[in-house]
PDB file of N, CA and C in Angstrom:
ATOM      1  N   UNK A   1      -6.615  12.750 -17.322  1.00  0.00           N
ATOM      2  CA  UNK A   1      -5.446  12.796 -16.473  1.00  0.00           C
ATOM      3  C   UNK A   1      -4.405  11.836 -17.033  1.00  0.00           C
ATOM      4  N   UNK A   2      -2.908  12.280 -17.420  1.00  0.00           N
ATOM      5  CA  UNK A   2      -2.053  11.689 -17.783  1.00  0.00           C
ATOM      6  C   UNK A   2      -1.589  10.410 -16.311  1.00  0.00           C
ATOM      7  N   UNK A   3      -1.350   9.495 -16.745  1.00  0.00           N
ATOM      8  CA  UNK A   3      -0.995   8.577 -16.042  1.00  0.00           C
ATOM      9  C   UNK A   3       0.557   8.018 -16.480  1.00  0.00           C
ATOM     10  N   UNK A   4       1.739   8.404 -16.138  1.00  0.00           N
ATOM     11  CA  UNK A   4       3.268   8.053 -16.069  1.00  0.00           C
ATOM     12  C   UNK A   4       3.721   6.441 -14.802  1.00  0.00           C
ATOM     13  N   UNK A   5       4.790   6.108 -15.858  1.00  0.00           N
ATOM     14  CA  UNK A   5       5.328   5.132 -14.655  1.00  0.00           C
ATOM     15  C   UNK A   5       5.960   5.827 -13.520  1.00  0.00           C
ATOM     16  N   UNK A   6       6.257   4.832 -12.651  1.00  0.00           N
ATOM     17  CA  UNK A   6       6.738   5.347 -11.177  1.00  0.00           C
ATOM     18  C   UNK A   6       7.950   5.609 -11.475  1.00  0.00           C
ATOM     19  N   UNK A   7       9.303   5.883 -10.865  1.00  0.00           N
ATOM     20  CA  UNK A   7      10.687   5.870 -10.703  1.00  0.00           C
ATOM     21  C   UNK A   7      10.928   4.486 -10.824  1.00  0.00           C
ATOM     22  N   UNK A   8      11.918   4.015 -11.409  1.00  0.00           N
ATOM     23  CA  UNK A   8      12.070   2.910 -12.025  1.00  0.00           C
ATOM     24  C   UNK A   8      11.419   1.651 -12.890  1.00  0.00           C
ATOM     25  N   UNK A   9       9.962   2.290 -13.050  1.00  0.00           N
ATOM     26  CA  UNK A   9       9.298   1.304 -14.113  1.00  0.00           C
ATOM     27  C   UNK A   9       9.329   1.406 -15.478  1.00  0.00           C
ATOM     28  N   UNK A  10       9.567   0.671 -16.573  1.00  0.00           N
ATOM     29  CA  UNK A  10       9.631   0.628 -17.780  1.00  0.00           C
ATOM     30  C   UNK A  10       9.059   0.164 -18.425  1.00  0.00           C
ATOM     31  N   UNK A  11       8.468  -0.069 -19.551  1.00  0.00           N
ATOM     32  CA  UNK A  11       7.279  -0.967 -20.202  1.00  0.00           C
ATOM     33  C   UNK A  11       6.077   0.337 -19.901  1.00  0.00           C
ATOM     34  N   UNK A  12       4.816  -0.543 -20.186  1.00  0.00           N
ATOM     35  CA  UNK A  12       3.461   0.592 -20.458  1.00  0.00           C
ATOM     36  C   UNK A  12       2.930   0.472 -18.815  1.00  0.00           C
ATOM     37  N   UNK A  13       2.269   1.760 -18.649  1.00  0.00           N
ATOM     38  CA  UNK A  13       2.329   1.678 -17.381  1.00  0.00           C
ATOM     39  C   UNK A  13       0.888   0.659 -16.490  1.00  0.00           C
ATOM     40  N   UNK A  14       1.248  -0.509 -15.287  1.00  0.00           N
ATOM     41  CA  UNK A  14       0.275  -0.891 -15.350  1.00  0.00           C
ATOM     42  C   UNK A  14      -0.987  -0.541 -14.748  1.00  0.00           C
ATOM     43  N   UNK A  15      -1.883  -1.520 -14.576  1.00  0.00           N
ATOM     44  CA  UNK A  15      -3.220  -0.882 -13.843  1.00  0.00           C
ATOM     45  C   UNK A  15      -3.117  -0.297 -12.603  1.00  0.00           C
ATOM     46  N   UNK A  16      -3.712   0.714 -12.491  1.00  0.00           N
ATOM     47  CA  UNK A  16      -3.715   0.927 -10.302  1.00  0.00           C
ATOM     48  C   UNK A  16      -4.652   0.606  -9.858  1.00  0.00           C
ATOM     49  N   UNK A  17      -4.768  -0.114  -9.021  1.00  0.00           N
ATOM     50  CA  UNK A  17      -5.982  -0.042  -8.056  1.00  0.00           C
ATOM     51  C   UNK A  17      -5.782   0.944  -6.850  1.00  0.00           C
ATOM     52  N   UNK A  18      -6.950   1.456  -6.088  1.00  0.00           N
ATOM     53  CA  UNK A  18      -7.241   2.702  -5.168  1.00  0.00           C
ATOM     54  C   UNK A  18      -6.056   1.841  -3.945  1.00  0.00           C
ATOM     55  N   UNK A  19      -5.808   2.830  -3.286  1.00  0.00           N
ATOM     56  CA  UNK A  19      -4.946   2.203  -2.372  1.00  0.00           C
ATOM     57  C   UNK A  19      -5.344   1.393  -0.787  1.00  0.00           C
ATOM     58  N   UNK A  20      -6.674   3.437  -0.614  1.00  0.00           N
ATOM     59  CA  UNK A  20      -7.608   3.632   0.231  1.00  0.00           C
ATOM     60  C   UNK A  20      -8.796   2.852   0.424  1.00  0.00           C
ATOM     61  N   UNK A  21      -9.180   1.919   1.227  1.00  0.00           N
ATOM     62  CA  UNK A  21     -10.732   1.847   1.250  1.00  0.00           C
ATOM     63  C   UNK A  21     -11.347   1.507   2.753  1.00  0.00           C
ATOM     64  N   UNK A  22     -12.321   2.021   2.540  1.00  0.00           N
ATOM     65  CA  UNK A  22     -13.251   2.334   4.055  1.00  0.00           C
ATOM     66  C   UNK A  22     -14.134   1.020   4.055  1.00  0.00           C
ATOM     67  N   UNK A  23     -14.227   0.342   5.243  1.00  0.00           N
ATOM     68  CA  UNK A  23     -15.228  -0.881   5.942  1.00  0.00           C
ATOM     69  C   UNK A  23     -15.681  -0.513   7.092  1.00  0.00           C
ATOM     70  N   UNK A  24     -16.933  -0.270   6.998  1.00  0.00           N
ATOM     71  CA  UNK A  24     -17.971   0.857   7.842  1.00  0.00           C
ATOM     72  C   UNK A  24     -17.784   1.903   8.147  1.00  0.00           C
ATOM     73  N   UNK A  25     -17.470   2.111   9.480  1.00  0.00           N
ATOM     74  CA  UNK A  25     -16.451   3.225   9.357  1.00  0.00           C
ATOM     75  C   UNK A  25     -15.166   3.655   9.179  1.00  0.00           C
ATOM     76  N   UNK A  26     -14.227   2.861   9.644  1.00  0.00           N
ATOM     77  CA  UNK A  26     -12.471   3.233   9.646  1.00  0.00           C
ATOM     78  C   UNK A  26     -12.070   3.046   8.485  1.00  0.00           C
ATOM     79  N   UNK A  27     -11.294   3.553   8.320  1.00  0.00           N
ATOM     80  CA  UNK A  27     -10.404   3.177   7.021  1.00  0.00           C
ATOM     81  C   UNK A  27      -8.998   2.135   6.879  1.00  0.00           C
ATOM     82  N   UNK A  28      -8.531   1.762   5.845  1.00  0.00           N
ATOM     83  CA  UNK A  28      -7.621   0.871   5.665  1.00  0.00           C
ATOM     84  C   UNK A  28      -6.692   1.233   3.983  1.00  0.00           C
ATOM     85  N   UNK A  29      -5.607   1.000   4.337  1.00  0.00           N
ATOM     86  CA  UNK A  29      -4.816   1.074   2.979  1.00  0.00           C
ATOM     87  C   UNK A  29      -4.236  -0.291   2.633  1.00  0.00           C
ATOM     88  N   UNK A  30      -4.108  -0.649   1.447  1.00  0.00           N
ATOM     89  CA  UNK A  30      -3.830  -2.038   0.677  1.00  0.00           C
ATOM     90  C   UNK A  30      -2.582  -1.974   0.627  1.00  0.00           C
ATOM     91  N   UNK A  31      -1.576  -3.021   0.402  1.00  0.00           N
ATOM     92  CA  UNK A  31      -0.366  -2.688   0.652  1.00  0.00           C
ATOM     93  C   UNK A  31       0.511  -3.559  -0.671  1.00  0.00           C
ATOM     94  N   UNK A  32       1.594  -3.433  -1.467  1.00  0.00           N
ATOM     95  CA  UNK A  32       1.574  -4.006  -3.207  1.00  0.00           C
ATOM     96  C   UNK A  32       1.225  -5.571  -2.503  1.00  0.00           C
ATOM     97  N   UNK A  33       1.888  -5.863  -1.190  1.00  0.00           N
ATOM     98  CA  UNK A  33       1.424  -7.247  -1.053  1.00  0.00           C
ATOM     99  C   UNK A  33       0.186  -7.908  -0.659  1.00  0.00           C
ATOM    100  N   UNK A  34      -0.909  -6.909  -0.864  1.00  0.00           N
ATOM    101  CA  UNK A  34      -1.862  -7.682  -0.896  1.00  0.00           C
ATOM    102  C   UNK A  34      -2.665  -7.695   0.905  1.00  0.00           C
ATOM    103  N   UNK A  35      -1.927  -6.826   1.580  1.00  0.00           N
ATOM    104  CA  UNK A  35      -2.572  -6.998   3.120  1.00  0.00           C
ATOM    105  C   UNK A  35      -3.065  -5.499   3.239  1.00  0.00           C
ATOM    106  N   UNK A  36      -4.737  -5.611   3.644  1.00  0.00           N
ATOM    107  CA  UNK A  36      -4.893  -4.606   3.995  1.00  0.00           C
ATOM    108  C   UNK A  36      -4.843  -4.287   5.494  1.00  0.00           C
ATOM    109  N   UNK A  37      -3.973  -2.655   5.429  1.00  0.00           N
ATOM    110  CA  UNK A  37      -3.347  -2.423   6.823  1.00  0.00           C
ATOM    111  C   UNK A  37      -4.696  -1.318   7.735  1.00  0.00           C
ATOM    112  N   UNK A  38      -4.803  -1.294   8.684  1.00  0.00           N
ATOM    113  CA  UNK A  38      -5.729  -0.687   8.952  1.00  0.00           C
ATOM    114  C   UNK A  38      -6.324  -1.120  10.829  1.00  0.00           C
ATOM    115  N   UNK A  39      -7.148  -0.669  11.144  1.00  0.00           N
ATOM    116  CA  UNK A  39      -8.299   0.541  11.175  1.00  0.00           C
ATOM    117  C   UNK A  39      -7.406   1.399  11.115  1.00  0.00           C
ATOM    118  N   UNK A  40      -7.866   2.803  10.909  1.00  0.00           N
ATOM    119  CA  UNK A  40      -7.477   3.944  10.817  1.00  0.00           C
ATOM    120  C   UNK A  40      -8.920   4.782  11.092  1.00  0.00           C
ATOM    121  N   UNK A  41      -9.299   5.885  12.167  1.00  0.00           N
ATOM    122  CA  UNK A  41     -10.540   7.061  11.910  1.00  0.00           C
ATOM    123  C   UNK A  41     -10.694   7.447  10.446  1.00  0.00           C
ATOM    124  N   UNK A  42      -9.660   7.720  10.385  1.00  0.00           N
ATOM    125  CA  UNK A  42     -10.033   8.785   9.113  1.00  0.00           C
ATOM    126  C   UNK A  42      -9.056   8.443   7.993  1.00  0.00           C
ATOM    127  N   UNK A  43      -9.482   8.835   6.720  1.00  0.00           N
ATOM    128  CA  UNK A  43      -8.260   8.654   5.379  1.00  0.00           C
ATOM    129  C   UNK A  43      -6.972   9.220   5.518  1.00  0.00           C
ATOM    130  N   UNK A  44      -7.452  10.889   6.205  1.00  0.00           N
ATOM    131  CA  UNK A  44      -6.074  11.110   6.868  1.00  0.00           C
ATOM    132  C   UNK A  44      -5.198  10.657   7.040  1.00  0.00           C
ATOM    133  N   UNK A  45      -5.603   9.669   8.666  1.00  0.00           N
ATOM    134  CA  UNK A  45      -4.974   9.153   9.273  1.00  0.00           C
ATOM    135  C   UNK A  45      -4.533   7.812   8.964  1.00  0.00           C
ATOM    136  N   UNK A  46      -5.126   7.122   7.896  1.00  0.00           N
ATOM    137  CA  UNK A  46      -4.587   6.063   6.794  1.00  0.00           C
ATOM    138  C   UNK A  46      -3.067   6.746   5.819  1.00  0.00           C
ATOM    139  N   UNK A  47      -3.681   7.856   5.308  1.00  0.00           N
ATOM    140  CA  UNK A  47      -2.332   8.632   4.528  1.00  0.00           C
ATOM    141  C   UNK A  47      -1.304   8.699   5.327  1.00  0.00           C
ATOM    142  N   UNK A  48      -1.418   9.219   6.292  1.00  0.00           N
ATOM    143  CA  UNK A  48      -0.010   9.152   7.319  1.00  0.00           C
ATOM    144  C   UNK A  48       0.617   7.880   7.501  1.00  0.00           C
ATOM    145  N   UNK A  49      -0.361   6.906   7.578  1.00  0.00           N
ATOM    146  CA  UNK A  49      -0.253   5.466   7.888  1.00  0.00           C
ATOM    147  C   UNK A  49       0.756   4.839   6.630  1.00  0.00           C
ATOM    148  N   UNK A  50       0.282   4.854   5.505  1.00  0.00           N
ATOM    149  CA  UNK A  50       0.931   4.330   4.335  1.00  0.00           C
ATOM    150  C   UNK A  50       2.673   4.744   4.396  1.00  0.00           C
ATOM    151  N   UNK A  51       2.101   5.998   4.777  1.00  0.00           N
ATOM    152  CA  UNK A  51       3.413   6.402   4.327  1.00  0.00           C
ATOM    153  C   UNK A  51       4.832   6.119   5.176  1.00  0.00           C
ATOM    154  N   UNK A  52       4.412   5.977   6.360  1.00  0.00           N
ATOM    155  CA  UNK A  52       5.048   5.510   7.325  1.00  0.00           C
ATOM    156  C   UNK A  52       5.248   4.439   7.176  1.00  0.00           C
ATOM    157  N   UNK A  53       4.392   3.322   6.926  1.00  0.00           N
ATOM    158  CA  UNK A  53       4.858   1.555   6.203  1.00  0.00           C
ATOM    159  C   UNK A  53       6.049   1.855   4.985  1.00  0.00           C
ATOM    160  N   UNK A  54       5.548   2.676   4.245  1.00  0.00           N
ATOM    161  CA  UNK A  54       6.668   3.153   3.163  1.00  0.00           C
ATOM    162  C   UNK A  54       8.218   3.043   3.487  1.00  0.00           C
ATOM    163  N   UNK A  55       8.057   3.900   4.727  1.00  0.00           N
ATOM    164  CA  UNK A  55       9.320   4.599   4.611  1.00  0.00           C
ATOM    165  C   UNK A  55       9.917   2.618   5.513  1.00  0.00           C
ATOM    166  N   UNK A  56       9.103   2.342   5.659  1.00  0.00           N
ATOM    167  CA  UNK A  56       9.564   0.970   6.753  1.00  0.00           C
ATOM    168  C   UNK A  56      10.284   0.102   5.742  1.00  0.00           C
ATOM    169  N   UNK A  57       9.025   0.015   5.055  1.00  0.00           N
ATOM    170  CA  UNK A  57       9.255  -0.730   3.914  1.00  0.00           C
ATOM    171  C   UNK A  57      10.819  -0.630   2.841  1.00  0.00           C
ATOM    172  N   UNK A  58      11.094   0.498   3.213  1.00  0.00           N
ATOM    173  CA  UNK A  58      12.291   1.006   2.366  1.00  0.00           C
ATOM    174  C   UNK A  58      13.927   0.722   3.278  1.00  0.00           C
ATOM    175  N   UNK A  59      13.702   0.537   4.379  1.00  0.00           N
ATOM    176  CA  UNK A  59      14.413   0.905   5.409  1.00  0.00           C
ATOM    177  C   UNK A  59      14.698  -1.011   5.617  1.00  0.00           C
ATOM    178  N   UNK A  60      14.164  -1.605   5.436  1.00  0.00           N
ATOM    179  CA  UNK A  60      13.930  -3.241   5.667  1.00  0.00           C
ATOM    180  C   UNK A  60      14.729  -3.863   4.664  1.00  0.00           C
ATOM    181  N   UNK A  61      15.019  -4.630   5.096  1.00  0.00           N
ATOM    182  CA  UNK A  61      15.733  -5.897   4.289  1.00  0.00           C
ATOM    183  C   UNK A  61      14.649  -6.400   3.747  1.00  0.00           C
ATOM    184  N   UNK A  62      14.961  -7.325   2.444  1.00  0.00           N
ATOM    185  CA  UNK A  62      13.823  -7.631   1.290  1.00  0.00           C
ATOM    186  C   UNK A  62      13.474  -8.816   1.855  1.00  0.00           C
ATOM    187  N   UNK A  63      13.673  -9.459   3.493  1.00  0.00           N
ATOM    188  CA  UNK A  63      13.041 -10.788   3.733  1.00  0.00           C
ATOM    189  C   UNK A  63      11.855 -10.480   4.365  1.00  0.00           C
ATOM    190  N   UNK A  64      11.489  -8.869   5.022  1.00  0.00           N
ATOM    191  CA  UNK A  64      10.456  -8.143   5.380  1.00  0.00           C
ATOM    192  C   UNK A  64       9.069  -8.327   4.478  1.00  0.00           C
ATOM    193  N   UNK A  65       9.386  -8.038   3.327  1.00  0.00           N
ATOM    194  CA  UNK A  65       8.387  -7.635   2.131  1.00  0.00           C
ATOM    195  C   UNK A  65       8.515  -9.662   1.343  1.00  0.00           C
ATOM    196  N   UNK A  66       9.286 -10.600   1.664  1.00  0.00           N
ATOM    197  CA  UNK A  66       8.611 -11.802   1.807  1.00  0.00           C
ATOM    198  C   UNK A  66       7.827 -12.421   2.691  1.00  0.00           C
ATOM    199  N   UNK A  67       7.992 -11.744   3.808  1.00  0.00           N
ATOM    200  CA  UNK A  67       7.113 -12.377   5.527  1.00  0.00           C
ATOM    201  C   UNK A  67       5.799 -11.715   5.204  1.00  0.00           C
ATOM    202  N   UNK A  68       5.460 -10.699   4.542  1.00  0.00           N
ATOM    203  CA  UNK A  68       4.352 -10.079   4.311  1.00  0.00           C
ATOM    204  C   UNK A  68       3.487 -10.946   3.554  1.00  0.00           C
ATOM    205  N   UNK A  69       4.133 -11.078   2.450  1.00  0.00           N
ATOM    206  CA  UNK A  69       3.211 -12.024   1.035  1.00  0.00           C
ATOM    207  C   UNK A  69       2.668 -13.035   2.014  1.00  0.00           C
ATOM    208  N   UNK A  70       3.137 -13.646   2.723  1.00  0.00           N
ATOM    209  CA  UNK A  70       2.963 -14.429   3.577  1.00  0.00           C
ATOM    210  C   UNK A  70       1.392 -14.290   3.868  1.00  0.00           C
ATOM    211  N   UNK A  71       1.278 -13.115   4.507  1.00  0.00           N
ATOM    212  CA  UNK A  71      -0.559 -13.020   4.987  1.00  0.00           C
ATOM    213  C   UNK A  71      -1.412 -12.223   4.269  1.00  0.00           C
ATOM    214  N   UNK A  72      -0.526 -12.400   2.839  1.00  0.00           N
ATOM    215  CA  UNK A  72      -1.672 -11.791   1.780  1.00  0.00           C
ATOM    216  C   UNK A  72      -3.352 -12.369   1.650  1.00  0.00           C
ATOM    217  N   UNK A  73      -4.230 -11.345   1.808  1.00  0.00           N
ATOM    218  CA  UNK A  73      -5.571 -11.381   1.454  1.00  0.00           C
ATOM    219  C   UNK A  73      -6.046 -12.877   0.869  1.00  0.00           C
ATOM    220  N   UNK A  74      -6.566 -13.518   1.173  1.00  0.00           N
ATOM    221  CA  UNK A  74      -7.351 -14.646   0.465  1.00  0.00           C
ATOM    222  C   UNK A  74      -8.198 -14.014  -0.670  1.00  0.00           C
TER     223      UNK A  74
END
């Protein structure tokens, strides 16, 4: 599987890690800053989830996506 940069990245493209991951049962999605967002039932309902932070994420002033780093993962 070919692997391309995103919309606006340049240089070689870097590593991904999975976005998705399940802790017992529910699921949770990782977020670039490092917080995983979650419970969620199902991956589904994680996919919907992401994407909706997305669109938040896009919609926010960039002091949003500093308050985050904030409670990044230990």
């Amino acid at each position: 599987m070919a692997i391309f940069n995103r919309s606006g990245e340049e240089g070689s493209v870097p590593n991904r890690n999975g976005r998705f991951l399940q802790k017992d049962r529910y699921w949770y999605y990782s977020t670039r800053e490092g917080v995983d967002i979650g419970p969620f039932d199902s991956r589904p309902d994680a996919e919907v989830g992401v994407g909706e932070f997305i669109d938040f994420i896009c919609a926010s002033e960039p002091k949003i996506a500093d308050i985050l780093r904030q409670y990044r993962a230990a």
